[in-house]
N, C-alpha and C. Protein backbone atom coordinates (compact mmCIF):
# COMPACT_ATOMS: atom_id res chain seq x y z
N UNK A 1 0.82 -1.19 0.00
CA UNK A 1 0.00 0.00 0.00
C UNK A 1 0.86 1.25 0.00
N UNK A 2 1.96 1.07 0.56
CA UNK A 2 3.18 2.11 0.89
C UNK A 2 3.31 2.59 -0.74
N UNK A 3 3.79 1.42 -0.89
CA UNK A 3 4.76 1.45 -2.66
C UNK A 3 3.51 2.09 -3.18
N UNK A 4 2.62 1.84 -3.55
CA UNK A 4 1.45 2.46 -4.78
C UNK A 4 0.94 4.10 -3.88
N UNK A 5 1.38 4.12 -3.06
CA UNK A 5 0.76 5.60 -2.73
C UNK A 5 2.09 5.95 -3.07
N UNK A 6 3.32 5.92 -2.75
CA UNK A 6 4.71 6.79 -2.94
C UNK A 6 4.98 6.38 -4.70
N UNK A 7 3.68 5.48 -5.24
CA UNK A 7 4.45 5.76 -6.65
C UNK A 7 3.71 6.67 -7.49
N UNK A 8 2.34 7.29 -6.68
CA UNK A 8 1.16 8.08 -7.11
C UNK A 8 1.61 9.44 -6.96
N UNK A 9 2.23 9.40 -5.81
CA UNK A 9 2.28 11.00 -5.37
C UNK A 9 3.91 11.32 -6.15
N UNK A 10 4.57 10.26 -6.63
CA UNK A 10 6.10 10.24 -7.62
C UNK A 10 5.38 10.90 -9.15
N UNK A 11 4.47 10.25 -9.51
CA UNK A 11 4.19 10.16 -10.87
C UNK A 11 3.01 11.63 -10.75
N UNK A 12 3.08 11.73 -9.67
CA UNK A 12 1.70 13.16 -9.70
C UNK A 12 3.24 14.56 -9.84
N UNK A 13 4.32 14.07 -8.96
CA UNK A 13 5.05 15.16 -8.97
C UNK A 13 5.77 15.51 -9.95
N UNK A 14 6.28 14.48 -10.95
CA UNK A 14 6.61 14.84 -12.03
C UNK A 14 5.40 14.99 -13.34
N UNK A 15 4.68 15.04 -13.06
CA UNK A 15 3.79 15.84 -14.09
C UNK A 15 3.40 17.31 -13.65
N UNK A 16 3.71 17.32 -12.41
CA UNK A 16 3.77 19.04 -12.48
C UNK A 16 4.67 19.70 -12.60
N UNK A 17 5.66 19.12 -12.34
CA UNK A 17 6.97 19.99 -12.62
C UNK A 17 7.25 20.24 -14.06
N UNK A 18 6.62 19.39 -15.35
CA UNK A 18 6.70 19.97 -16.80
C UNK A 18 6.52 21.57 -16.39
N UNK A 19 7.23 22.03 -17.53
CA UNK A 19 6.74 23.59 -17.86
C UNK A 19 5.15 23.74 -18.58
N UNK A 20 4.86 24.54 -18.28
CA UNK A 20 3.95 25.23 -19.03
C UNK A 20 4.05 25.78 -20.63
N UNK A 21 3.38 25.36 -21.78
CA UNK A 21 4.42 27.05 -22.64
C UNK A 21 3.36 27.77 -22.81
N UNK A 22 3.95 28.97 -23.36
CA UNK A 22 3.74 30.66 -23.11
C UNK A 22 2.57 30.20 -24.21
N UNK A 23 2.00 31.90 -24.08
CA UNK A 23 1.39 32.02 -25.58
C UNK A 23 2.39 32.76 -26.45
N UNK A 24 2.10 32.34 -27.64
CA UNK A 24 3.16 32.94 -28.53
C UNK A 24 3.12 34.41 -28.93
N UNK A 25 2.04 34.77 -29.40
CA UNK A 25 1.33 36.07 -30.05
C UNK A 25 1.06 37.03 -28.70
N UNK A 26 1.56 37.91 -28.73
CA UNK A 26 1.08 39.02 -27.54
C UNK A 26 -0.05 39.69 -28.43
N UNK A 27 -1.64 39.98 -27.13
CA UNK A 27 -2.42 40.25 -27.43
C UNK A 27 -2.88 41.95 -27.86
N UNK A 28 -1.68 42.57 -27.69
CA UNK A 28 -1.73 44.00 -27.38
C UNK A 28 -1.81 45.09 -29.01
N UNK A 29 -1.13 44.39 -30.35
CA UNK A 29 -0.86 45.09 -31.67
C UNK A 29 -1.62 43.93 -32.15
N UNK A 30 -1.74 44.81 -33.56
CA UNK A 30 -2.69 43.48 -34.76
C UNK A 30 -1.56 42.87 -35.62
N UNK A 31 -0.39 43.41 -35.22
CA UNK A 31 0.92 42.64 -36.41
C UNK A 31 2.30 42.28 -35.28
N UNK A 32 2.42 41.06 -36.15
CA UNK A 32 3.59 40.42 -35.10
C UNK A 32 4.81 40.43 -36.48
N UNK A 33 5.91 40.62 -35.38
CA UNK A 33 6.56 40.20 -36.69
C UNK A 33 7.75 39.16 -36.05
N UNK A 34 7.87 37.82 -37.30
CA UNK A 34 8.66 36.27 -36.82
C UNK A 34 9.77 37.02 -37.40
N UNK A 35 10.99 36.60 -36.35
CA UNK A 35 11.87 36.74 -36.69
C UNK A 35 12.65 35.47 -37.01
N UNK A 36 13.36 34.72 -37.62
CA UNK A 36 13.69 33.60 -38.03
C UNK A 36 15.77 33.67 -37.63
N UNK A 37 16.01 32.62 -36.81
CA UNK A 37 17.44 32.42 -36.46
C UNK A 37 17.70 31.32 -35.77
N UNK A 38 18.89 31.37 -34.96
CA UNK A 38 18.85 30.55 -33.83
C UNK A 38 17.56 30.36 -32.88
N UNK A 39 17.72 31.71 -32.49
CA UNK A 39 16.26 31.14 -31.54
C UNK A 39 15.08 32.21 -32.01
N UNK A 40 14.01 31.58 -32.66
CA UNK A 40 12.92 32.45 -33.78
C UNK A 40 12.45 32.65 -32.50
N UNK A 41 11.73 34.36 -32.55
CA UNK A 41 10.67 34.68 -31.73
C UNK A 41 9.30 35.44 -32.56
N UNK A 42 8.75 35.59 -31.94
CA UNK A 42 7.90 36.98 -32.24
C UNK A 42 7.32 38.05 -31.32
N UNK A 43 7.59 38.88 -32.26
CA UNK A 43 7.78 40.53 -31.47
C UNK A 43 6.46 41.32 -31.96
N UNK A 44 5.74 41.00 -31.32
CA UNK A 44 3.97 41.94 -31.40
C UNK A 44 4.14 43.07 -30.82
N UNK A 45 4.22 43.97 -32.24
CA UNK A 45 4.19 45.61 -31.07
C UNK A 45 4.08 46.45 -32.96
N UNK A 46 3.52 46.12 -33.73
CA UNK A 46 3.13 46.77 -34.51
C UNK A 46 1.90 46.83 -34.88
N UNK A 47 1.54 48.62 -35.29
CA UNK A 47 0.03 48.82 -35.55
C UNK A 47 -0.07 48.70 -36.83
N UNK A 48 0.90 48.38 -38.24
CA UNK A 48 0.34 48.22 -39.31
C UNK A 48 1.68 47.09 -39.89
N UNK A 49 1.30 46.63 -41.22
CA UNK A 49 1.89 45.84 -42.08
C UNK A 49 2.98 47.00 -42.47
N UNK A 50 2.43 48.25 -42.85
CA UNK A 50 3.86 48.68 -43.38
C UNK A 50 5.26 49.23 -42.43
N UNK A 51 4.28 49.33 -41.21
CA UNK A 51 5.31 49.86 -40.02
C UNK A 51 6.05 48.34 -40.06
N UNK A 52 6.01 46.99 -40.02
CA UNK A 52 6.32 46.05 -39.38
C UNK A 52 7.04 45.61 -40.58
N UNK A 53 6.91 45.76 -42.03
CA UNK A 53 7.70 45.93 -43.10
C UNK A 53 8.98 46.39 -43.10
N UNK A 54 9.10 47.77 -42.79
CA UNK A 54 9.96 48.64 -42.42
C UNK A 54 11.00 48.38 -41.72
N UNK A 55 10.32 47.66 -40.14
CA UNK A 55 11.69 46.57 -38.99
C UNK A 55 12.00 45.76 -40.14
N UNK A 56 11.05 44.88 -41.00
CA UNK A 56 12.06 43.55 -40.93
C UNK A 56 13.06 43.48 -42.21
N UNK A 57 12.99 45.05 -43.08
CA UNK A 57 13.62 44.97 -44.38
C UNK A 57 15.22 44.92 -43.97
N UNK A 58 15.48 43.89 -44.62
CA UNK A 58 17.28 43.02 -44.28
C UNK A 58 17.23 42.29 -43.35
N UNK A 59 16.22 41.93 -42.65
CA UNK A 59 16.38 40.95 -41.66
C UNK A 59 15.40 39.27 -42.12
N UNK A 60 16.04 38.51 -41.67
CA UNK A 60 15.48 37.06 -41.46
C UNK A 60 14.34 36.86 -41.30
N UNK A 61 13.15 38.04 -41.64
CA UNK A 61 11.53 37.83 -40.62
C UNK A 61 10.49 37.84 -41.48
N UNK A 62 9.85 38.14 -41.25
CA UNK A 62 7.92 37.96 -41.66
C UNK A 62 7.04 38.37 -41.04
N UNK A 63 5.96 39.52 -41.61
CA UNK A 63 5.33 40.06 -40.97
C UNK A 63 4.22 39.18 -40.88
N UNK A 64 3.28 38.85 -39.75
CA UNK A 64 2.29 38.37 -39.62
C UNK A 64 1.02 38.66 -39.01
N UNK A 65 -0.29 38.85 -39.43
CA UNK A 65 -1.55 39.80 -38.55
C UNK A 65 -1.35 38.21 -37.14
N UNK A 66 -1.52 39.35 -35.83
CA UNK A 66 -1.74 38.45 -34.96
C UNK A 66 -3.15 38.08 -34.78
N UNK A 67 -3.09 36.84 -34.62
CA UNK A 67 -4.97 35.92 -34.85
C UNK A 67 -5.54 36.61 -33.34
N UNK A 68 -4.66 37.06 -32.10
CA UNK A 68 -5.03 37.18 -30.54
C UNK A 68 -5.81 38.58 -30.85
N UNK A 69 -5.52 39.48 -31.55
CA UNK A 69 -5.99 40.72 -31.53
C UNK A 69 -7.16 40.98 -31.86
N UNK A 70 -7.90 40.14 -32.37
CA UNK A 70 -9.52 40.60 -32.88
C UNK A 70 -9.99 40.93 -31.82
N UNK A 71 -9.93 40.00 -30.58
CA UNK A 71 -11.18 40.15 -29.94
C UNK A 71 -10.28 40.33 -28.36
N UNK A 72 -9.38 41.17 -28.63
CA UNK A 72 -8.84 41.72 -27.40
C UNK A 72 -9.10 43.02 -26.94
N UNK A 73 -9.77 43.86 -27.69
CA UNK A 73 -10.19 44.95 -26.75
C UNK A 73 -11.80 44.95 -27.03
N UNK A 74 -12.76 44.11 -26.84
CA UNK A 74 -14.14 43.92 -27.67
C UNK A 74 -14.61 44.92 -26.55
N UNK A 75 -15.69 45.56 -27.02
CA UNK A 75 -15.98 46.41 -25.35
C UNK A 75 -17.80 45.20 -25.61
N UNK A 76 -17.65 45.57 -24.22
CA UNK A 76 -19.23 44.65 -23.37
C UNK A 76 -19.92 45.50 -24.06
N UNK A 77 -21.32 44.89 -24.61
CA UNK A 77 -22.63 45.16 -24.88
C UNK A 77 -22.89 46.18 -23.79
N UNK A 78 -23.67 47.39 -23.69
CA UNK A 78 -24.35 47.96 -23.01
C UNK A 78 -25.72 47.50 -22.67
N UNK A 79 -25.80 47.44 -21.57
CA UNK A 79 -27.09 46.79 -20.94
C UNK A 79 -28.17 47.60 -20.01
N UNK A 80 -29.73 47.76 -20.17
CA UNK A 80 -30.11 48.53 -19.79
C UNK A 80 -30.80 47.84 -18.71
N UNK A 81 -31.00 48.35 -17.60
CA UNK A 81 -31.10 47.81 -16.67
C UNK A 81 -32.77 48.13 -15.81
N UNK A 82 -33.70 47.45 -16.01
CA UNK A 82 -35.40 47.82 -15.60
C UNK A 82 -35.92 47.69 -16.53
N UNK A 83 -35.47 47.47 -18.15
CA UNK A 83 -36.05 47.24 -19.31
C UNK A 83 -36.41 46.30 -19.64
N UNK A 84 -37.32 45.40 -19.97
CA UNK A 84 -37.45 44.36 -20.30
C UNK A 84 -38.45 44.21 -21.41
């Protein structure tokens, strides 16, 4: 009974200790731009295709619309409240 509880709470502890991963796309600009190297990232902080053009001309990258941005600043429905 020893062994199967110390091999539950073994096999519970190494599944939490995996990492997590990130999200890739920051939700904050509508254009990311991949940079391609050793270690590829992407850098979301542009408001248009041609601003994000501009960084990556001579460099390794690609501009891309980030998919996170549609529906990151949606504002709430206004709701009237006694109306029915």
């Amino acid at each position: 009974m020893r062994m199967t509880a110390l091999a539950i709470f073994a096999i519970g502890s190494i599944s939490a200790a995996v990492p997590a991963l990130a999200q890739t796309y920051g939700g904050g600009y509508p254009v990311c731009l991949r940079v391609y190297g050793p270690v590829s990232y992407y850098e979301c902080s542009f408001t248009s295709i041609p601003q994000c053009s501009a960084s990556a001309a001579g460099r390794a990258a690609q501009c891309v619309v980030n998919p996170y941005f549609a529906n990151a600043y949606q504002d709430r429905p206004i709701g009237r409240r006694g109306v029915y």
